[in-house]
PDB file of N, CA and C in Angstrom:
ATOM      1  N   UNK A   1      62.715  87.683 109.979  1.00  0.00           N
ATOM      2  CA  UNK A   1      62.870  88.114 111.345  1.00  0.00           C
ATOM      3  C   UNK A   1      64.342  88.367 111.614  1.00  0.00           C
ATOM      4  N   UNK A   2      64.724  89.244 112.220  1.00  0.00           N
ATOM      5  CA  UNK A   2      66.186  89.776 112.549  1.00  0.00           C
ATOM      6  C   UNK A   2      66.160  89.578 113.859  1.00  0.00           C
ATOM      7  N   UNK A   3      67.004  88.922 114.335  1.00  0.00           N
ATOM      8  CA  UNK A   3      67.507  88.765 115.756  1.00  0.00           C
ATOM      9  C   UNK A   3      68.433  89.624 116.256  1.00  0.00           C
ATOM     10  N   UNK A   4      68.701  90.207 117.224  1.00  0.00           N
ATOM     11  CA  UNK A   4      69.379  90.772 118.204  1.00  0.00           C
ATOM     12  C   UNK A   4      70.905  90.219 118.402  1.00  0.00           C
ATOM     13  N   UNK A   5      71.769  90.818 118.724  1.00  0.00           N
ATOM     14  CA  UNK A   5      73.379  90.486 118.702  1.00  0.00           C
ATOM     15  C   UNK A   5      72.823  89.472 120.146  1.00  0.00           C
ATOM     16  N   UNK A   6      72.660  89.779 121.120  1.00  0.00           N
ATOM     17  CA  UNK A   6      72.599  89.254 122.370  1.00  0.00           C
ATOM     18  C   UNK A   6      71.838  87.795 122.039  1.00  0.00           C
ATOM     19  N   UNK A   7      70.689  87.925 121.471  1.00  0.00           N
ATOM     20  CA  UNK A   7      69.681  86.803 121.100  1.00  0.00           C
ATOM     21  C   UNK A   7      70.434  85.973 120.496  1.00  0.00           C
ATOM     22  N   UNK A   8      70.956  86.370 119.479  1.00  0.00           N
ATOM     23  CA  UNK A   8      71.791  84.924 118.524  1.00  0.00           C
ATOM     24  C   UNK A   8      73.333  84.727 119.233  1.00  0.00           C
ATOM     25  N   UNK A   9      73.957  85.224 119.898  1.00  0.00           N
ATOM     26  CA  UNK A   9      74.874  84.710 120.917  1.00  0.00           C
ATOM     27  C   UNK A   9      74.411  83.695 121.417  1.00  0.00           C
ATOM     28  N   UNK A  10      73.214  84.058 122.385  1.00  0.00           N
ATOM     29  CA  UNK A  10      72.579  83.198 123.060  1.00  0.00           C
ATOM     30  C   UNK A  10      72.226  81.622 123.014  1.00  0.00           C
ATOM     31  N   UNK A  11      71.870  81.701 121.234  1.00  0.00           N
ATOM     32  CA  UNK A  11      71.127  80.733 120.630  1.00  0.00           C
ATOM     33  C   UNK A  11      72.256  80.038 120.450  1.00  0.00           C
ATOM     34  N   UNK A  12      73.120  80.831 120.050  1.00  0.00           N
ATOM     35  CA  UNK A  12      74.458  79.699 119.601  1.00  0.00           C
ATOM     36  C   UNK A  12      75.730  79.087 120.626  1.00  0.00           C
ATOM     37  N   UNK A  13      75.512  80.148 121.666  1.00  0.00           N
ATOM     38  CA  UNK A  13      75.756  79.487 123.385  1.00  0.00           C
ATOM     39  C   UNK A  13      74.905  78.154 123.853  1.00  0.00           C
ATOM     40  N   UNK A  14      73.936  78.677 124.035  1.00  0.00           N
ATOM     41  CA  UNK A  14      72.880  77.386 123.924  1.00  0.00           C
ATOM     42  C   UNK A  14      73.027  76.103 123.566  1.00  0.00           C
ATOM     43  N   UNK A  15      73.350  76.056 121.748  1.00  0.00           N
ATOM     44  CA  UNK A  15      73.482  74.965 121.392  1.00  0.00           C
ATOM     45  C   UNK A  15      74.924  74.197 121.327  1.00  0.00           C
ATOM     46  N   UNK A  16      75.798  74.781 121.992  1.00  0.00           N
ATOM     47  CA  UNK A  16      76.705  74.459 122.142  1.00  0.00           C
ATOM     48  C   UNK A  16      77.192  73.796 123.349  1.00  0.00           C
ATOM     49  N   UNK A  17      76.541  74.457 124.384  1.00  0.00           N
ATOM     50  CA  UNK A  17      75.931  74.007 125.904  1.00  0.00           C
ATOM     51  C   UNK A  17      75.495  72.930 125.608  1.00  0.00           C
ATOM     52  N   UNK A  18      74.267  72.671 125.219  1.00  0.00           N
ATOM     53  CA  UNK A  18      73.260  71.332 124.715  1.00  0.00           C
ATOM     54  C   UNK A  18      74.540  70.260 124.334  1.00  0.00           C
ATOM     55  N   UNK A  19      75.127  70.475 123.064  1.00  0.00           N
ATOM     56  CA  UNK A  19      75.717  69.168 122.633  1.00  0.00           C
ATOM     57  C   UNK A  19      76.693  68.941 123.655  1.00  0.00           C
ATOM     58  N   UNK A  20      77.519  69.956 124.587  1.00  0.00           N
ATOM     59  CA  UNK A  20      78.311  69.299 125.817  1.00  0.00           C
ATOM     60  C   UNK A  20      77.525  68.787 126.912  1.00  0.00           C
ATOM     61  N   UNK A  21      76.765  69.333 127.369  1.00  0.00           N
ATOM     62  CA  UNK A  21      76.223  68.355 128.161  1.00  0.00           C
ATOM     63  C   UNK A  21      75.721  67.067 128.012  1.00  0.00           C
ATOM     64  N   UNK A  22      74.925  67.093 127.158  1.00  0.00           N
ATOM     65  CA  UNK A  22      74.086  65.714 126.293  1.00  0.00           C
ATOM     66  C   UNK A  22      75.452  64.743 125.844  1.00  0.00           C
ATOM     67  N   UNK A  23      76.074  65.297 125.391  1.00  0.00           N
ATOM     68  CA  UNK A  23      77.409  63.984 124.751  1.00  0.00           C
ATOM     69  C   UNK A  23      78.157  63.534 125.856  1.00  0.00           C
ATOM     70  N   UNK A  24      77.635  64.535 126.996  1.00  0.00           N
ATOM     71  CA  UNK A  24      78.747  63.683 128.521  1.00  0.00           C
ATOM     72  C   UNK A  24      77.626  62.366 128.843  1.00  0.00           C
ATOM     73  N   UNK A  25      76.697  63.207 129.254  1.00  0.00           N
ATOM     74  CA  UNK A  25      75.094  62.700 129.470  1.00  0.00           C
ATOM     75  C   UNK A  25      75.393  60.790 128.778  1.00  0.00           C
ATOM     76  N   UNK A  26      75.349  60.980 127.471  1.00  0.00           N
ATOM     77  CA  UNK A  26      75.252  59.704 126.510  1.00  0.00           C
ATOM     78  C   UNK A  26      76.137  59.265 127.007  1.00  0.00           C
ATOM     79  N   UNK A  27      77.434  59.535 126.731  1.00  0.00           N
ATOM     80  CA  UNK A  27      79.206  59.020 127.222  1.00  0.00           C
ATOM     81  C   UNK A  27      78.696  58.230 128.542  1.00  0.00           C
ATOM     82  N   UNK A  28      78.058  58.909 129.681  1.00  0.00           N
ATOM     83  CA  UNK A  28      78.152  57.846 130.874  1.00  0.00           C
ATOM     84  C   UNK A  28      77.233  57.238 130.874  1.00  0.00           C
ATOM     85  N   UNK A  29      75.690  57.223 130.077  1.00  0.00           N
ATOM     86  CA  UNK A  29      75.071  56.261 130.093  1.00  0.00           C
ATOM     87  C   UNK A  29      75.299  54.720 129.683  1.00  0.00           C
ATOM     88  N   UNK A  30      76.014  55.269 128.374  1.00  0.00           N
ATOM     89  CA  UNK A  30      76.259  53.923 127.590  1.00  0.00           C
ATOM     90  C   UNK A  30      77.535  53.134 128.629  1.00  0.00           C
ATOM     91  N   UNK A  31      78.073  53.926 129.415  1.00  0.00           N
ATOM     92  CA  UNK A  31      79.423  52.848 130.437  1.00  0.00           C
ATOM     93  C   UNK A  31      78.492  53.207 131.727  1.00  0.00           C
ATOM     94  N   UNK A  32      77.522  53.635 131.648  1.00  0.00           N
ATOM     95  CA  UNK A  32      76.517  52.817 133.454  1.00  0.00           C
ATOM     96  C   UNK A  32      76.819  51.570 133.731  1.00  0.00           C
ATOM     97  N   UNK A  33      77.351  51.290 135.031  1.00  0.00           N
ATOM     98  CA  UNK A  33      77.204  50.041 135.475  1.00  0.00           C
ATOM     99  C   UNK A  33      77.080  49.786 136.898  1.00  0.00           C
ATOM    100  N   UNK A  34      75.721  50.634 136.934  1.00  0.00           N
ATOM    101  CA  UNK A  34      74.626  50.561 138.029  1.00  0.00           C
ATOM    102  C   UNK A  34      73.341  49.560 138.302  1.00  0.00           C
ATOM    103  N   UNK A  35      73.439  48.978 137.024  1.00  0.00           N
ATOM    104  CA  UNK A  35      72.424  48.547 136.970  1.00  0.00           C
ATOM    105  C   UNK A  35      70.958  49.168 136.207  1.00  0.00           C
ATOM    106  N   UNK A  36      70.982  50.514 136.414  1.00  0.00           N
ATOM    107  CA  UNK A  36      69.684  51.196 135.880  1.00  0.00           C
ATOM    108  C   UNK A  36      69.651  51.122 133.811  1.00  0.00           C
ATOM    109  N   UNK A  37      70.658  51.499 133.466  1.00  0.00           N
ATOM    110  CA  UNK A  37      70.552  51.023 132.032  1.00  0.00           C
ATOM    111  C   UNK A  37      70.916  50.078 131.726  1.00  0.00           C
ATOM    112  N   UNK A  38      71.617  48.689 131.676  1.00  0.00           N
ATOM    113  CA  UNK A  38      72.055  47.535 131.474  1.00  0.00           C
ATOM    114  C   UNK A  38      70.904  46.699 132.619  1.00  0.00           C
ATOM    115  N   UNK A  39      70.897  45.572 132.338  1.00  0.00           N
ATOM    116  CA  UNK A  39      70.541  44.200 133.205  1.00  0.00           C
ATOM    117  C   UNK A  39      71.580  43.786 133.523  1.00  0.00           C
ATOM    118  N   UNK A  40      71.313  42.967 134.189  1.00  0.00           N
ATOM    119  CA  UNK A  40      72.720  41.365 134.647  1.00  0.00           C
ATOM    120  C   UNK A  40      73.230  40.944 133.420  1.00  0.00           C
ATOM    121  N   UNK A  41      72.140  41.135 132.449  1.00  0.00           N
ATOM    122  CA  UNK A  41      72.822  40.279 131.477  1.00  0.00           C
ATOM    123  C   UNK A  41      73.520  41.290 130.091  1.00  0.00           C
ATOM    124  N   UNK A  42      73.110  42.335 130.108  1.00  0.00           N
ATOM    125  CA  UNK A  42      74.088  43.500 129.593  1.00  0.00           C
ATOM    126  C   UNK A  42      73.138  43.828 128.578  1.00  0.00           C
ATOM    127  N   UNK A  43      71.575  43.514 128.673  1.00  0.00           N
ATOM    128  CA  UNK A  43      71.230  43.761 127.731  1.00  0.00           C
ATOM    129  C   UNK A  43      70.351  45.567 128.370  1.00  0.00           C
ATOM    130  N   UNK A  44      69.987  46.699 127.131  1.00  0.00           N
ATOM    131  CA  UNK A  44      69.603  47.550 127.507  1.00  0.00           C
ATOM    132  C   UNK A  44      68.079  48.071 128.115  1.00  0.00           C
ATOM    133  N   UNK A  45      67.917  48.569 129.185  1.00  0.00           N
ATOM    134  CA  UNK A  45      66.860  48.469 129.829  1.00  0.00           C
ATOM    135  C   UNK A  45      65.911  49.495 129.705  1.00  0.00           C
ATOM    136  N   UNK A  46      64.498  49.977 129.965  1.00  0.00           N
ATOM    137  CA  UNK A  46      63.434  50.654 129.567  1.00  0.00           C
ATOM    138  C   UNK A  46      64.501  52.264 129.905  1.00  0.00           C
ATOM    139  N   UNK A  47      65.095  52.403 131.019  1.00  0.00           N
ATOM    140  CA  UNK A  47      66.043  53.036 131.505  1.00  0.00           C
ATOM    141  C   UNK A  47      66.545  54.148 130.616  1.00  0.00           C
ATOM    142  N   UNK A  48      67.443  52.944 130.089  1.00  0.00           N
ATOM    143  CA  UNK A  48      68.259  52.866 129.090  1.00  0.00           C
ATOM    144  C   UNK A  48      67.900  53.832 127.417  1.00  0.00           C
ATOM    145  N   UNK A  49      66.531  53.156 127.056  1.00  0.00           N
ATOM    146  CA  UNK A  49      66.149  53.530 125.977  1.00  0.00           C
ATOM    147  C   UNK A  49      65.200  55.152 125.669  1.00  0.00           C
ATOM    148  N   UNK A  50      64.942  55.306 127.455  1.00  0.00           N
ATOM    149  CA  UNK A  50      64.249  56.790 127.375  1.00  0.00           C
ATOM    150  C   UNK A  50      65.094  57.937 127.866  1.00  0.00           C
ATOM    151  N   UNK A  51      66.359  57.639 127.933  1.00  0.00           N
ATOM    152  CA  UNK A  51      67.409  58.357 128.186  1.00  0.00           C
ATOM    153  C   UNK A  51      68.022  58.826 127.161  1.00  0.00           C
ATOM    154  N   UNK A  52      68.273  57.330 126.374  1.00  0.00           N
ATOM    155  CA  UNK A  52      68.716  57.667 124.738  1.00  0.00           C
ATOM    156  C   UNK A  52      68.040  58.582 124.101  1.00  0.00           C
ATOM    157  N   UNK A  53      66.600  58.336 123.787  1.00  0.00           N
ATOM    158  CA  UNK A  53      65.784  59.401 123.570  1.00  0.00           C
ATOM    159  C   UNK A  53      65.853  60.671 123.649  1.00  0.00           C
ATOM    160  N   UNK A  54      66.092  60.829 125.084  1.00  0.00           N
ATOM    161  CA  UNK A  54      66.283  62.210 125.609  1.00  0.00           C
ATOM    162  C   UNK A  54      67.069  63.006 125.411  1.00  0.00           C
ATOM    163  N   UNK A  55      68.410  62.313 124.790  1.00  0.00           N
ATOM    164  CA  UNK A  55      69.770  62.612 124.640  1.00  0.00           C
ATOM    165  C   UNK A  55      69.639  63.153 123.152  1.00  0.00           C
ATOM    166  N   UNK A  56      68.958  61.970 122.254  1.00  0.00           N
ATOM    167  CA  UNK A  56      69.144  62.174 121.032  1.00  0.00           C
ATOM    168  C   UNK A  56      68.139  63.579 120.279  1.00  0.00           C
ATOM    169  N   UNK A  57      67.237  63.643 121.223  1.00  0.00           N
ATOM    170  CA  UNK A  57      66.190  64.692 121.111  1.00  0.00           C
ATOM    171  C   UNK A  57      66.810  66.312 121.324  1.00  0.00           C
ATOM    172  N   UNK A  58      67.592  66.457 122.597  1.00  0.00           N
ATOM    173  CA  UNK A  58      68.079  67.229 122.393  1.00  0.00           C
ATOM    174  C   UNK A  58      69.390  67.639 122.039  1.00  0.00           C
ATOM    175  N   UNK A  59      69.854  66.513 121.139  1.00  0.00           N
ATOM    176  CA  UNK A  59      70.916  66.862 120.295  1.00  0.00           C
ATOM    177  C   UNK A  59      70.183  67.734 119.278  1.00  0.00           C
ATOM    178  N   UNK A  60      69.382  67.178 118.802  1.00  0.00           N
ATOM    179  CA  UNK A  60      68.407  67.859 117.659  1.00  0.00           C
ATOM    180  C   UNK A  60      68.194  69.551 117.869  1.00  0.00           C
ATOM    181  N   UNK A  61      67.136  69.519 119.158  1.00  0.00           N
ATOM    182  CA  UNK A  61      67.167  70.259 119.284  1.00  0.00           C
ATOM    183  C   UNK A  61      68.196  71.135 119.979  1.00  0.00           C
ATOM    184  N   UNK A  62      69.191  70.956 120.216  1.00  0.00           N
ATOM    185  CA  UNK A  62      70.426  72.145 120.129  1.00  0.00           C
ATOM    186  C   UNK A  62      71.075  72.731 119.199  1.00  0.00           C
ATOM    187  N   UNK A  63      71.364  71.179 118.171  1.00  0.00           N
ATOM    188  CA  UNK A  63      71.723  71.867 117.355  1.00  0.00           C
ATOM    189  C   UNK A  63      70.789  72.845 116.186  1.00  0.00           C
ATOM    190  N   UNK A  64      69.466  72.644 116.000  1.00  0.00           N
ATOM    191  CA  UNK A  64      68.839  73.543 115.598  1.00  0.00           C
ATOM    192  C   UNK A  64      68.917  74.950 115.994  1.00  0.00           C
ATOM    193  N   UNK A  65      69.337  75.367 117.497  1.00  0.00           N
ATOM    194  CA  UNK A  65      68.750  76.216 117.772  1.00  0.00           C
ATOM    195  C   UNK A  65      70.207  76.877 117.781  1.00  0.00           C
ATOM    196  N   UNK A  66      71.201  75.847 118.043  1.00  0.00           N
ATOM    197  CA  UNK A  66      72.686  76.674 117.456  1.00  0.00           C
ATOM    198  C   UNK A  66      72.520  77.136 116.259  1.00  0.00           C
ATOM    199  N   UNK A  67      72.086  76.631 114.955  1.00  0.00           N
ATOM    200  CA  UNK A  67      72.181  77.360 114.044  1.00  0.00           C
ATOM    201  C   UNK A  67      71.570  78.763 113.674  1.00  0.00           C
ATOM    202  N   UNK A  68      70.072  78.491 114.079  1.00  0.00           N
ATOM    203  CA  UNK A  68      69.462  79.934 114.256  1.00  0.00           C
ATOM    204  C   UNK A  68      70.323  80.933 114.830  1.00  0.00           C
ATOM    205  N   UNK A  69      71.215  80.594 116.610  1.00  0.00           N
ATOM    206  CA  UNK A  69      71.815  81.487 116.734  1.00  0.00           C
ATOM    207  C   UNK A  69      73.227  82.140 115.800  1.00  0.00           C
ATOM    208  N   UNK A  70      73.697  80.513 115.277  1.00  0.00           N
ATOM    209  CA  UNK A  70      75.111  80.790 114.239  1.00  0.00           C
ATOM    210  C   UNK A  70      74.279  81.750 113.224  1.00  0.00           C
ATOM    211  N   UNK A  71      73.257  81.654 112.175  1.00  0.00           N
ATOM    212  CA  UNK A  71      73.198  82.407 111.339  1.00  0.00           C
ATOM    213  C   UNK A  71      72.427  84.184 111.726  1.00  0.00           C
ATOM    214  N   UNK A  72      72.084  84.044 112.974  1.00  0.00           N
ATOM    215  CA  UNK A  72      71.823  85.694 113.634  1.00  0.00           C
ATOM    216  C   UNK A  72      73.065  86.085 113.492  1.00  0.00           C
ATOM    217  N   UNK A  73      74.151  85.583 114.180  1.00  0.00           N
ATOM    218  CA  UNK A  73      75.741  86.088 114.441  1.00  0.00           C
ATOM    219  C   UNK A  73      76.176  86.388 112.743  1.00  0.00           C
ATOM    220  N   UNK A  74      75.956  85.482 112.138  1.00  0.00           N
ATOM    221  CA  UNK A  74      76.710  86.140 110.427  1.00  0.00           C
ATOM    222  C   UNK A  74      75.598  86.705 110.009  1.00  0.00           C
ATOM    223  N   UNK A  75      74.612  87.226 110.417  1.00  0.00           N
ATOM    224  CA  UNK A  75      73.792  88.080 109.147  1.00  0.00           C
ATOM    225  C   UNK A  75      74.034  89.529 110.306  1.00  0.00           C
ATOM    226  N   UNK A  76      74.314  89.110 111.371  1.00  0.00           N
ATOM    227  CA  UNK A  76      74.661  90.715 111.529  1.00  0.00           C
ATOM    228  C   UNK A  76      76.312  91.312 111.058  1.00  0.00           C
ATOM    229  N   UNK A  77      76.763  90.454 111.503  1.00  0.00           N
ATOM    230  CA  UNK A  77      78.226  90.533 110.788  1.00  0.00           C
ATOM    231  C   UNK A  77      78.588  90.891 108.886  1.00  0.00           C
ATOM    232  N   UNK A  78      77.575  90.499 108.899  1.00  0.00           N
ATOM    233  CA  UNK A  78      77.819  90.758 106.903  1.00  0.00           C
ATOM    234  C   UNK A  78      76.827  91.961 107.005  1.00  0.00           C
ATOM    235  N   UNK A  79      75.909  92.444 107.776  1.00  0.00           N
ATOM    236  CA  UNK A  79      75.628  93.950 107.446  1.00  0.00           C
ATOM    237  C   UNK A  79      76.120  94.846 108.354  1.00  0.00           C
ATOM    238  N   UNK A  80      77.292  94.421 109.598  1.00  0.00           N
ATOM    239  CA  UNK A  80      78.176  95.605 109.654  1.00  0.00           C
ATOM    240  C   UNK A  80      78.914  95.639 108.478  1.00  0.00           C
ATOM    241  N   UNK A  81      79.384  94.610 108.043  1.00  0.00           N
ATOM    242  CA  UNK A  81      80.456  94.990 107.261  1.00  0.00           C
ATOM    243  C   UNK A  81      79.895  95.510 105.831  1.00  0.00           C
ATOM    244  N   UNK A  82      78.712  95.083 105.414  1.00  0.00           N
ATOM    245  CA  UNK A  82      78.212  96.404 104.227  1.00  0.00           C
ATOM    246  C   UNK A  82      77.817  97.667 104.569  1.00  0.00           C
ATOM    247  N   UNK A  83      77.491  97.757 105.763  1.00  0.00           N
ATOM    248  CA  UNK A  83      77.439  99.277 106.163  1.00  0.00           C
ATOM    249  C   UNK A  83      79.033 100.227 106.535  1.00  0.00           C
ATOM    250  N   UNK A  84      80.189  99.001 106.999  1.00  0.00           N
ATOM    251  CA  UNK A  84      80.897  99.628 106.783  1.00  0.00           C
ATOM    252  C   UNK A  84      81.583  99.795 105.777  1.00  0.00           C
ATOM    253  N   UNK A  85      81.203  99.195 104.566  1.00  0.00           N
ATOM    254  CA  UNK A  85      81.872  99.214 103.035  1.00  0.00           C
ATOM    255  C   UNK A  85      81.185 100.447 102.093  1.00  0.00           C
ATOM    256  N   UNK A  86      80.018 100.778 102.641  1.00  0.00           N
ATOM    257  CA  UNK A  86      79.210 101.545 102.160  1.00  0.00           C
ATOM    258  C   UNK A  86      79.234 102.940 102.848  1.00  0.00           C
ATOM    259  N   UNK A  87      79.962 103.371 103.771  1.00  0.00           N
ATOM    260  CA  UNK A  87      80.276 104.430 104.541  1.00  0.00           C
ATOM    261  C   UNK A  87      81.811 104.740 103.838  1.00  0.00           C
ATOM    262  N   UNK A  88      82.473 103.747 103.229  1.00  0.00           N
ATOM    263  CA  UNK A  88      84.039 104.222 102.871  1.00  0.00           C
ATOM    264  C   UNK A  88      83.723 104.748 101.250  1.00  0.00           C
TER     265      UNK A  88
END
């Protein structure tokens, strides 16, 4: 399947988006001190552990979907540049 210049931008915007948001996301969960992820006693709460989840899930899936877009971006890039090696 060949992706589109716009499409694999996208994909690789995307996953780049994903891991900044999600790594702020994690960053302030793990220093919450609201109460909602920690207890009184500092241990981690139901909160806590389906957030992680959430975080770690779409690390995954970003970065998957960055790569799809990273390798659209170089497979069009290596056949401009054989089409333009092949035109000289």
């Amino acid at each position: 399947m060949k992706l589109s210049r716009p499409v694999s931008w996208f994909l690789l915007a995307f996953g780049v988006w994903s891991w900044c948001i999600w790594f702020t996301f994690a960053k302030n969960l793990w220093k919450d001190a609201s109460g909602l992820a920690f207890n009184a006693a500092g241990d981690p709460t139901a909160y806590f552990w389906v957030h992680l989840l959430l975080a770690v899930v779409s690390f995954l899936l970003g970065t998957a979907i960055g790569v799809i877009g990273f390798r659209g971006v170089r497979a069009l890039r290596r056949e401009a540049a054989q089409q333009e090696s092949a035109d000289h």
